[in-house]
C-alpha atoms as a PDB file:
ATOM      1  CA  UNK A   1    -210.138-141.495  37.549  1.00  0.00           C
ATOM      2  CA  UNK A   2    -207.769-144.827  37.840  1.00  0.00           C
ATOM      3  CA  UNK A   3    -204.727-142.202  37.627  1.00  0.00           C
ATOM      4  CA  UNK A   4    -205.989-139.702  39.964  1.00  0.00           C
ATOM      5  CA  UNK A   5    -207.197-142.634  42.428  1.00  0.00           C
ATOM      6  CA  UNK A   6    -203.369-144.545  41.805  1.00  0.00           C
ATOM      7  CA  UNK A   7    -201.541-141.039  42.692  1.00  0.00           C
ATOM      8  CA  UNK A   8    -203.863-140.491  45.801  1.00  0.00           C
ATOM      9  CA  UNK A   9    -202.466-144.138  47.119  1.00  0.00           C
ATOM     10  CA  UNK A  10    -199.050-143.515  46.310  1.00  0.00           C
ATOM     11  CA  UNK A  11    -199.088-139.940  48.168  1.00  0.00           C
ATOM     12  CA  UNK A  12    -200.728-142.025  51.193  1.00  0.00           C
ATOM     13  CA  UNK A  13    -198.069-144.631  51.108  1.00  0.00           C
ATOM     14  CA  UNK A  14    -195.102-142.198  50.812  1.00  0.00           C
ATOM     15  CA  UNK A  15    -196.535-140.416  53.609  1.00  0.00           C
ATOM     16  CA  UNK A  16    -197.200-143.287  56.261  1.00  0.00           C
ATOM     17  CA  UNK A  17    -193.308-143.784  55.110  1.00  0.00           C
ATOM     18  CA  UNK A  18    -191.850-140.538  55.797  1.00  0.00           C
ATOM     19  CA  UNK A  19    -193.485-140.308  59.425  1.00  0.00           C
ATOM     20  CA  UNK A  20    -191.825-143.218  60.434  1.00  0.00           C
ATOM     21  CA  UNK A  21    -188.657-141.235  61.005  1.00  0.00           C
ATOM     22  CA  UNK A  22    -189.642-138.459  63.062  1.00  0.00           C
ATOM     23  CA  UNK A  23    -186.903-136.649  64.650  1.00  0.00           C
ATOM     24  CA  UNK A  24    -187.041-137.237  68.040  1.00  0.00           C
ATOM     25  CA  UNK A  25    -184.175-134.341  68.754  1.00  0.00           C
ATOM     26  CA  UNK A  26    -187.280-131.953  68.295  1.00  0.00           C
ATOM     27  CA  UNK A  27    -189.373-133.430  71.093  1.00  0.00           C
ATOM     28  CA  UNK A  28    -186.142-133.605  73.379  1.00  0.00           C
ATOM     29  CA  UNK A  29    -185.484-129.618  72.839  1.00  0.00           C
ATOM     30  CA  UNK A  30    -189.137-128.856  73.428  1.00  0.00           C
ATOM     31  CA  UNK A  31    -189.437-130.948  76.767  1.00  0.00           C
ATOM     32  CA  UNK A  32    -186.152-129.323  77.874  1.00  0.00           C
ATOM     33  CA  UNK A  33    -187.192-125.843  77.670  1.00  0.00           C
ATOM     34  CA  UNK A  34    -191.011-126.820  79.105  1.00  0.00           C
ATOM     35  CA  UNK A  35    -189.164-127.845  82.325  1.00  0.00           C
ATOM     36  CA  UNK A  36    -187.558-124.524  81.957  1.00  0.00           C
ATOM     37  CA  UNK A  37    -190.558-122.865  82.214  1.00  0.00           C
ATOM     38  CA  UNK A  38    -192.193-124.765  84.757  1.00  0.00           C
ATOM     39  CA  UNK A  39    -189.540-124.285  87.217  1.00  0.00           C
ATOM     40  CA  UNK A  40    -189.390-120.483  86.723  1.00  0.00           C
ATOM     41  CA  UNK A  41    -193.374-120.316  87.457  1.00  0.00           C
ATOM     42  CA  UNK A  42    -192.940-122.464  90.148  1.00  0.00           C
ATOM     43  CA  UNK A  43    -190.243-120.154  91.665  1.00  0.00           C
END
């Protein structure tokens, strides 16, 4: 149970780690073709 519990906190920790660099190119792209869109349906 100590092992399973051990792995459980490591996963956590690795994860909290690996969101911290969230690509932020992503989010630029996907505003950019949302204003797209909302100035074609407001055409």
């Amino acid at each position: 149970m100590r092992l399973v519990r051990a792995r459980a906190v490591e996963t956590h920790e690795a994860w909290m780690e690996g969101t911290r660099y969230f690509n932020m190119e992503c989010l630029a792209e996907h505003k950019m073709e949302q204003d797209v869109i909302n100035r074609i349906l407001a055409a």
